[in-house]
Protein backbone atom coordinates (compact mmCIF):
# COMPACT_ATOMS: atom_id res chain seq x y z
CA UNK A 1 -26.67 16.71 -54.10
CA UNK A 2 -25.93 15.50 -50.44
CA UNK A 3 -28.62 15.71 -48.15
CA UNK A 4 -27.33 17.73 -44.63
CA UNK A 5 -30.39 16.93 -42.74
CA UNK A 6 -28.92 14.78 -40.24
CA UNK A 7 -30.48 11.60 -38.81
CA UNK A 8 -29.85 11.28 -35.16
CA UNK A 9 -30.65 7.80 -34.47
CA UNK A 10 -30.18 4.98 -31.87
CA UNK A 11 -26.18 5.26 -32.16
CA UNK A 12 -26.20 9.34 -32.11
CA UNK A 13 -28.17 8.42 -28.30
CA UNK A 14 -25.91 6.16 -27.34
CA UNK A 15 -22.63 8.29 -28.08
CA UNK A 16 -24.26 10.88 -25.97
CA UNK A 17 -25.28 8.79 -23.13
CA UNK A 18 -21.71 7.46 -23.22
CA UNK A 19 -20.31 11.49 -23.31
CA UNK A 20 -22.12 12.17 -20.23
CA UNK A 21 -20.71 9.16 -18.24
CA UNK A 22 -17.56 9.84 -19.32
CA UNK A 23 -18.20 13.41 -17.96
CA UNK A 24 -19.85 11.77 -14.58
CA UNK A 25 -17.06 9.26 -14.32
CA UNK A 26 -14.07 12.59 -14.52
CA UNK A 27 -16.17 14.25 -12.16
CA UNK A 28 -16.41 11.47 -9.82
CA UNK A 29 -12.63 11.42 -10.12
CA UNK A 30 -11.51 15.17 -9.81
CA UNK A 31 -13.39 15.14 -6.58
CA UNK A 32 -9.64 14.11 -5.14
CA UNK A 33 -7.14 17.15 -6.12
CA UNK A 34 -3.96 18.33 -4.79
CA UNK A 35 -4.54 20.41 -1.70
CA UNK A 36 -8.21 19.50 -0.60
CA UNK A 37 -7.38 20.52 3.01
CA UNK A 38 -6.00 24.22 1.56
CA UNK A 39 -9.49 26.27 2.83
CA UNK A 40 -11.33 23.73 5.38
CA UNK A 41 -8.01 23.00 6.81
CA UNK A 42 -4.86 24.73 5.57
CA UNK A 43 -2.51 22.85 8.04
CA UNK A 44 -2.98 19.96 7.75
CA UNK A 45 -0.99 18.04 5.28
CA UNK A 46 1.85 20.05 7.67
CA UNK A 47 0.14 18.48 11.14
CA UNK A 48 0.15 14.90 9.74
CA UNK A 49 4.12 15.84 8.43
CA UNK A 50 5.26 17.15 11.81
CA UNK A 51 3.10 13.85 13.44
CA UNK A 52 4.58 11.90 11.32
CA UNK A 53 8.24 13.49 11.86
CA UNK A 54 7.50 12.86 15.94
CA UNK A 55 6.40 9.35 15.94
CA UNK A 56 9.63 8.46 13.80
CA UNK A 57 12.03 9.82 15.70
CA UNK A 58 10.54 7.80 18.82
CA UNK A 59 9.40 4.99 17.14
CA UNK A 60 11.17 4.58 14.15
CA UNK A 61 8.84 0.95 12.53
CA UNK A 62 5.89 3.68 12.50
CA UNK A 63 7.38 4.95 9.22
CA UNK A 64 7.19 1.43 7.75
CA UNK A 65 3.77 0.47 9.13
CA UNK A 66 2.57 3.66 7.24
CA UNK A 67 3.70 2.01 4.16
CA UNK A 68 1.95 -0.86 5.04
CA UNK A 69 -1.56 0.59 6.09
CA UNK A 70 -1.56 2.12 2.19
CA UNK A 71 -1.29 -0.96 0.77
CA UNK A 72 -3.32 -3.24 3.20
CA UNK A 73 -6.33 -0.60 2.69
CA UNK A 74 -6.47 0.77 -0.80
CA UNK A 75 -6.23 -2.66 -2.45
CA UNK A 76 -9.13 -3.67 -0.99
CA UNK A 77 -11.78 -2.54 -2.40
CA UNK A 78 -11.32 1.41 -1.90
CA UNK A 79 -8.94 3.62 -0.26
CA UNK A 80 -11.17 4.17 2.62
CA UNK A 81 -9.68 3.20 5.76
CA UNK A 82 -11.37 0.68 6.49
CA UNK A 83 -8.14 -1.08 7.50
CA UNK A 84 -8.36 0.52 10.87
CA UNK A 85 -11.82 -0.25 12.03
CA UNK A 86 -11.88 -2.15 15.17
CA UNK A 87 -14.57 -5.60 15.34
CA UNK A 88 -17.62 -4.42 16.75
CA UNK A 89 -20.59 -6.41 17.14
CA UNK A 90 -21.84 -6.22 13.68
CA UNK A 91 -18.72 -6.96 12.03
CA UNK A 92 -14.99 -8.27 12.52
CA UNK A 93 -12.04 -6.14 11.83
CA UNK A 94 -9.67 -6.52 8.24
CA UNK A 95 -6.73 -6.39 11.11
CA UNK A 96 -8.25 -10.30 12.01
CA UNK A 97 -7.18 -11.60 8.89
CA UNK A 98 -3.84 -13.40 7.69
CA UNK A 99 -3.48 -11.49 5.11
CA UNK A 100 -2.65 -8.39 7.88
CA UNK A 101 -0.59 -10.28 10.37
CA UNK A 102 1.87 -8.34 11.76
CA UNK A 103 0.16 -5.55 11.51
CA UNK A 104 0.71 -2.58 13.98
CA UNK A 105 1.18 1.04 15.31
CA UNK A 106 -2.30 1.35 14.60
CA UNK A 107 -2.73 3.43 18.00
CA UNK A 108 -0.40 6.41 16.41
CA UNK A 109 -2.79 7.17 13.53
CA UNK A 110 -5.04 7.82 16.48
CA UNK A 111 -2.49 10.76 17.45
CA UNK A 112 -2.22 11.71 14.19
CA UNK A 113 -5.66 12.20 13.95
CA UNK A 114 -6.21 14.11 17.26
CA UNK A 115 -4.07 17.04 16.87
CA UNK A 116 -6.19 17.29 13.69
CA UNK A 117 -9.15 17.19 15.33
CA UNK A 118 -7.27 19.73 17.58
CA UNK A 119 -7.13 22.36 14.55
CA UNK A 120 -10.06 21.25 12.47
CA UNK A 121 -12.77 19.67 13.92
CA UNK A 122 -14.75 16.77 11.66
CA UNK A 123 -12.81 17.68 8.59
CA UNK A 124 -9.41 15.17 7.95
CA UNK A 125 -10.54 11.96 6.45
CA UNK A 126 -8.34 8.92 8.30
CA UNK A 127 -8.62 7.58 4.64
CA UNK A 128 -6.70 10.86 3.89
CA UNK A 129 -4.03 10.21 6.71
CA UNK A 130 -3.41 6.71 5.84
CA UNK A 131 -2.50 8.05 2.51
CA UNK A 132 -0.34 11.14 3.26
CA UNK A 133 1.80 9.27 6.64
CA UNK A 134 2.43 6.74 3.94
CA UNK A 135 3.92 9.76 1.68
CA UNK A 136 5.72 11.31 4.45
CA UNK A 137 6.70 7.53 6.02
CA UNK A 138 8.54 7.29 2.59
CA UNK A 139 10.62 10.47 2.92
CA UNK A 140 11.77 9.50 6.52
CA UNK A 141 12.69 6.58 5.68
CA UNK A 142 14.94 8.84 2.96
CA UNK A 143 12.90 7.94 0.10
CA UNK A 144 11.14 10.37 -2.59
CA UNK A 145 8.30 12.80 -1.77
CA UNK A 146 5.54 12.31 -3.86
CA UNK A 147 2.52 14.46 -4.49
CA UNK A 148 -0.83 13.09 -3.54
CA UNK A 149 -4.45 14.25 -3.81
CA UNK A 150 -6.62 13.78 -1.19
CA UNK A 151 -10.33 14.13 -0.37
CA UNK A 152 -10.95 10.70 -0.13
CA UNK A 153 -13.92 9.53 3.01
CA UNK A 154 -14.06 7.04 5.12
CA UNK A 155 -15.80 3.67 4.65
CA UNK A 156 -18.76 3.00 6.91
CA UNK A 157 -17.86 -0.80 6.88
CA UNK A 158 -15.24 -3.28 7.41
CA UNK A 159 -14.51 -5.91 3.95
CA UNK A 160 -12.97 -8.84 6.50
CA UNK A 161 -14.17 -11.33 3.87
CA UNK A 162 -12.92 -9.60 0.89
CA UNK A 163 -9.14 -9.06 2.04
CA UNK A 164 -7.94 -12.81 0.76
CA UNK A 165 -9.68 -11.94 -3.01
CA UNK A 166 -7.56 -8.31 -3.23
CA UNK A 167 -4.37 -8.74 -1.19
CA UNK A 168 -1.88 -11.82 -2.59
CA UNK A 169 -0.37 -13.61 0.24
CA UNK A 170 3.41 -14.22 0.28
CA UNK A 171 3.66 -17.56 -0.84
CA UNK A 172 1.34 -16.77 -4.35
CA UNK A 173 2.40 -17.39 -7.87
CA UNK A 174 3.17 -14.37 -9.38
CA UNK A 175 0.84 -14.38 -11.87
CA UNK A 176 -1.46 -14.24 -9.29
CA UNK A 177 0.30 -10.97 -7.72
CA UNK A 178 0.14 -9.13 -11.45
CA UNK A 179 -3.41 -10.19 -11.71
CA UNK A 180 -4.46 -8.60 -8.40
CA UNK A 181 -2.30 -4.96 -8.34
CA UNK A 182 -3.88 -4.95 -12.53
CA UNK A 183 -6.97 -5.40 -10.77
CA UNK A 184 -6.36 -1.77 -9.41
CA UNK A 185 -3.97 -0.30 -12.75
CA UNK A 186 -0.76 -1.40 -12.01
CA UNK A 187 1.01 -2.62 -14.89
CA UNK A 188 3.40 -5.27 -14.60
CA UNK A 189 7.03 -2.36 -13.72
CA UNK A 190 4.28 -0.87 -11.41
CA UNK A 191 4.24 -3.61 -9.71
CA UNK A 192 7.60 -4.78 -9.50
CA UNK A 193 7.95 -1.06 -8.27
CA UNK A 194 5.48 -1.58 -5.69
CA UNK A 195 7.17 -4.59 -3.83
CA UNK A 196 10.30 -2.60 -3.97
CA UNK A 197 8.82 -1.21 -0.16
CA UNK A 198 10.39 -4.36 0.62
CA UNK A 199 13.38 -2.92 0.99
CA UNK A 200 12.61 -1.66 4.39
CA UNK A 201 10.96 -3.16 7.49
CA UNK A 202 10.80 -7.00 8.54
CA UNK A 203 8.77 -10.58 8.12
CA UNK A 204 7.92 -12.99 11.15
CA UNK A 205 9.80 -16.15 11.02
CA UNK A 206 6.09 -17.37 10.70
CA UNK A 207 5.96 -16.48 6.93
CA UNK A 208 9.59 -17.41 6.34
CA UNK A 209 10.23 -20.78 8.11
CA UNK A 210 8.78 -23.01 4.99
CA UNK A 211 12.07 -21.91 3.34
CA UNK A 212 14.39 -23.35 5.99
CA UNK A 213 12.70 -26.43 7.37
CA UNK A 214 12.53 -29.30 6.63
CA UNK A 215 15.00 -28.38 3.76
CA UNK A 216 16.50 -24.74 2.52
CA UNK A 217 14.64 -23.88 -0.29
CA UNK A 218 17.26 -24.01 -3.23
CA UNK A 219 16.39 -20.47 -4.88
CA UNK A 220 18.01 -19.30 -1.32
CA UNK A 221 21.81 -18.32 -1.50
CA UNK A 222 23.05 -20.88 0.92
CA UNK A 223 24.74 -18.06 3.17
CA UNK A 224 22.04 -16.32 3.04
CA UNK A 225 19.90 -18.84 4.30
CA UNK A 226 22.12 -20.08 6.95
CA UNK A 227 22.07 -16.29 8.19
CA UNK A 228 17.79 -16.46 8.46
CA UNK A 229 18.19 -19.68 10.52
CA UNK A 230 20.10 -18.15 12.99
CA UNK A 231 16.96 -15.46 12.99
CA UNK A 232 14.57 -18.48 13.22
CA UNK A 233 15.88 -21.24 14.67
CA UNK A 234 12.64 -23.26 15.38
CA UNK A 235 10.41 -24.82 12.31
CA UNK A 236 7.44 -24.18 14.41
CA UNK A 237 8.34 -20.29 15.61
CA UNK A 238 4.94 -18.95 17.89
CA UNK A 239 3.05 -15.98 16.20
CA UNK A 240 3.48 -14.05 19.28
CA UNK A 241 7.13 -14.08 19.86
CA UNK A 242 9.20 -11.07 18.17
CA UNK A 243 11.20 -13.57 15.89
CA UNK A 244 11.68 -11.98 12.69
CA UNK A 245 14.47 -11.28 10.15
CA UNK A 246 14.82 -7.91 7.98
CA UNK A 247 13.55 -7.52 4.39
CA UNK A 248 16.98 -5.93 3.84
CA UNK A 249 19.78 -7.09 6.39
CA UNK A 250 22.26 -4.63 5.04
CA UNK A 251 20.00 -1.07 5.37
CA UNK A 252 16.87 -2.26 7.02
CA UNK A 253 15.81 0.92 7.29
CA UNK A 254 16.65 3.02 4.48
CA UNK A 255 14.94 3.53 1.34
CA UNK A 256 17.17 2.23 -1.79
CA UNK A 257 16.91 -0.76 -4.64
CA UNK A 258 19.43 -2.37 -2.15
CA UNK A 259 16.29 -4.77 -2.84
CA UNK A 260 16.60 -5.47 -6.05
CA UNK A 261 20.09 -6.28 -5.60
CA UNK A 262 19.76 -8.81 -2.97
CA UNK A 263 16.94 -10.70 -4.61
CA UNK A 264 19.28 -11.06 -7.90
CA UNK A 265 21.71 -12.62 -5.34
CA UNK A 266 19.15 -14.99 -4.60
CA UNK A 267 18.82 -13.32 -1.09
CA UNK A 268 14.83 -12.87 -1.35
CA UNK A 269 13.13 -13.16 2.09
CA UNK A 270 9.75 -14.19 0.89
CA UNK A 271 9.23 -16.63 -2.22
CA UNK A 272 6.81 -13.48 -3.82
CA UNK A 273 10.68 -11.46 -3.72
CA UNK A 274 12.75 -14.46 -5.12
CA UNK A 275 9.83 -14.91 -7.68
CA UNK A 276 10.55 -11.63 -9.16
CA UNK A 277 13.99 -12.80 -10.58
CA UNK A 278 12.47 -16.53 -11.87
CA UNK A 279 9.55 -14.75 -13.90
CA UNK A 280 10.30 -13.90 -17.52
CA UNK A 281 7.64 -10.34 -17.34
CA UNK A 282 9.26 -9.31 -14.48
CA UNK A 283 12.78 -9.80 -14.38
CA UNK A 284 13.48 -6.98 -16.97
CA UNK A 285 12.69 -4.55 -14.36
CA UNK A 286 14.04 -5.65 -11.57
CA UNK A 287 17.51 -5.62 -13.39
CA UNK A 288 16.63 -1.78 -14.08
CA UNK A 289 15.93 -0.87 -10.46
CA UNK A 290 19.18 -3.00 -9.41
CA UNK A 291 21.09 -0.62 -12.11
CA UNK A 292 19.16 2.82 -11.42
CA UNK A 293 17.83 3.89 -7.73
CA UNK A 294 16.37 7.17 -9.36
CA UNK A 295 14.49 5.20 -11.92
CA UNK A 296 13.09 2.90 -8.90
CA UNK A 297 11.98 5.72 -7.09
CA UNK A 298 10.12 7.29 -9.96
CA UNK A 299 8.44 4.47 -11.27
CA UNK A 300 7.19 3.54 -7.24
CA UNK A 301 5.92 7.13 -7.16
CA UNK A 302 3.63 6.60 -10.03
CA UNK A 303 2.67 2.88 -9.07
CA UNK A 304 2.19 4.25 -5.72
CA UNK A 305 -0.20 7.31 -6.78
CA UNK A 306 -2.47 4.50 -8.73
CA UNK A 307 -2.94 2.60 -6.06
CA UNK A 308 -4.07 4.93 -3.47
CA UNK A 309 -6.09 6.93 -5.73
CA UNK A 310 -8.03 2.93 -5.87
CA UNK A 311 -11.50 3.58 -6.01
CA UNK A 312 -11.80 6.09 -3.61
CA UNK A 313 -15.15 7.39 -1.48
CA UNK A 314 -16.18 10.57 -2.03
CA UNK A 315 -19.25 13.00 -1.18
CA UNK A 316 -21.62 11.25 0.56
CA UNK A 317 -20.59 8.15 0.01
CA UNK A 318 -18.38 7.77 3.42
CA UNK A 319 -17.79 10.14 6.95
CA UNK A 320 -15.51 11.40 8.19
CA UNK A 321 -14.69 9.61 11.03
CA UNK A 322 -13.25 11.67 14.51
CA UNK A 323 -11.89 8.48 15.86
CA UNK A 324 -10.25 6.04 13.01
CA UNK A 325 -10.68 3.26 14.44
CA UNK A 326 -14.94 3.75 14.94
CA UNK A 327 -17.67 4.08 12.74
């Protein structure tokens, strides 16, 4: 006869422990939801929309730097803005380092977040603007809207010496890139997804000259590359003169795979683009965004949700801060 007194033993313990952090790790998690601003501060995903809407229409390149801020932030580390802390005298700024050159509009976040302030005192996260100007950045720019959950805090501290180990440069092996956005869940489309933002905005001749000088870099249609020397004519262009050339020379500013397109003409600005076409993993895809801008979009959307949802402070664990770019 079978015995139903049950034993509950060293590996009945463990299970449980292990239920209950999978409990405290979901909790952690659903502490970012759709709508966190709908009682503290109804308006606001509409203040940062109408902000956002403003600053484009006078300064269009805000709409890409938005973009950019996403990225340069919630890979490192945590989607905390911590991207737009100025150096104090305890520690530098993340804006210092190479990895953010070129870097700007930071000052218009700073309007962003004062006509928050302006309707809800102490209560919008600037890790929560970063994310949703990036999301409304995108639609300007005529790409998709895409939902994203907020309630994320902001980071107490600046990670100056941690940018290099979670953002890959522009010149990196692309193994290298996979490795670091799989370091954060993005899978290998996600990420071809991801550098599809390169179809809008612009790279200093800085990060481009390598290609042209001494010698053009053979994976660079020779037309193509006669067209970026007439952008940067000197080997030895000065980081502080505006000498750049566009990701996309056709529709710089509009969001379409026009990207994927170019780079399978072997018109890639940056050797991280052209590399996208030479790698076996990721060539697949990029012939499938070429072929299908819907399928591009909604594949970015979901690479794009991953990444800013990147370990992300909540509770106590940050501030909110009233001015972004202070402590």
């Amino acid at each position: 006869m079978a015995n139903n007194n049950q034993h509950f033993g060293p590996s009945s313990t463990f299970i449980s422990l292990f239920l209950m952090l999978l409990l405290h790790i979901h909790y952690v998690r659903s502490d970012l939801k759709l709508y966190y601003y709908s009682e503290s501060c109804p308006r606001a995903e509409e203040i940062i929309k109408e902000q956002v809407t403003m600053l484009y229409h006078k300064h269009g390149n805000t709409a890409v730097s938005w973009i950019r801020n996403l990225f340069h932030d919630c890979m490192v580390k945590s989607c905390d803005a911590s991207i737009l802390l100025d150096t104090t005298k305890e520690q530098k700024s993340e804006k210092t380092s190479q990895r953010n050159f070129g870097m700007r509009n930071f000052k218009y976040i700073e309007t962003i977040k004062q006509a928050l302030e302006n309707e809800c005192p102490n209560t919008v996260s600037c890790a929560d603007i970063v994310v949703l100007s990036a999301r409304d950045g995108i639609v300007m720019l005529g790409g998709p809207h895409i939902e994203m959950k907020t309630g994320r805090m902001d980071s107490k501290d600046s990670y100056l010496a941690e940018v290099e180990n979670f953002i890959p440069n522009h010149n990196d092996s692309m193994s290298l890139v996979l490795s670091r956005f799989n370091s954060v869940g993005v899978d290998t489309q996600g990420t071809v997804a991801l550098l599809g933002a390169h179809t809008v905005g612009r790279v200093h001749c800085v990060n481009i000259v390598h290609r042209l000088y001494p010698t053009v870099d053979p994976t660079l249609d020779p037309k193509f590359a006669n067209y970026l020397k007439t952008r940067c004519p000197s080997p030895q262009p000065d980081p502080k003169a505006i000498e750049y050339a566009r990701f996309d020379h056709v529709t710089p500013m509009v969001w379409d795979n026009l990207y994927y397109k170019n780079i399978m003409s072997n018109k890639g600005l940056l050797i991280v683009d052209q590399q996208l076409v030479s790698h076996q993993s990721t060539y697949p895809f990029v012939e499938k965004f070429a072929a299908n801008n819907s399928y591009f979009n909604d594949q970015f959307a979901k690479a794009l949700i991953i990444v800013s949802e990147n370990n992300p402070l909540t509770g106590d664990q940050g501030e909110i801060r009233k001015v972004c770019r202070d402590v």
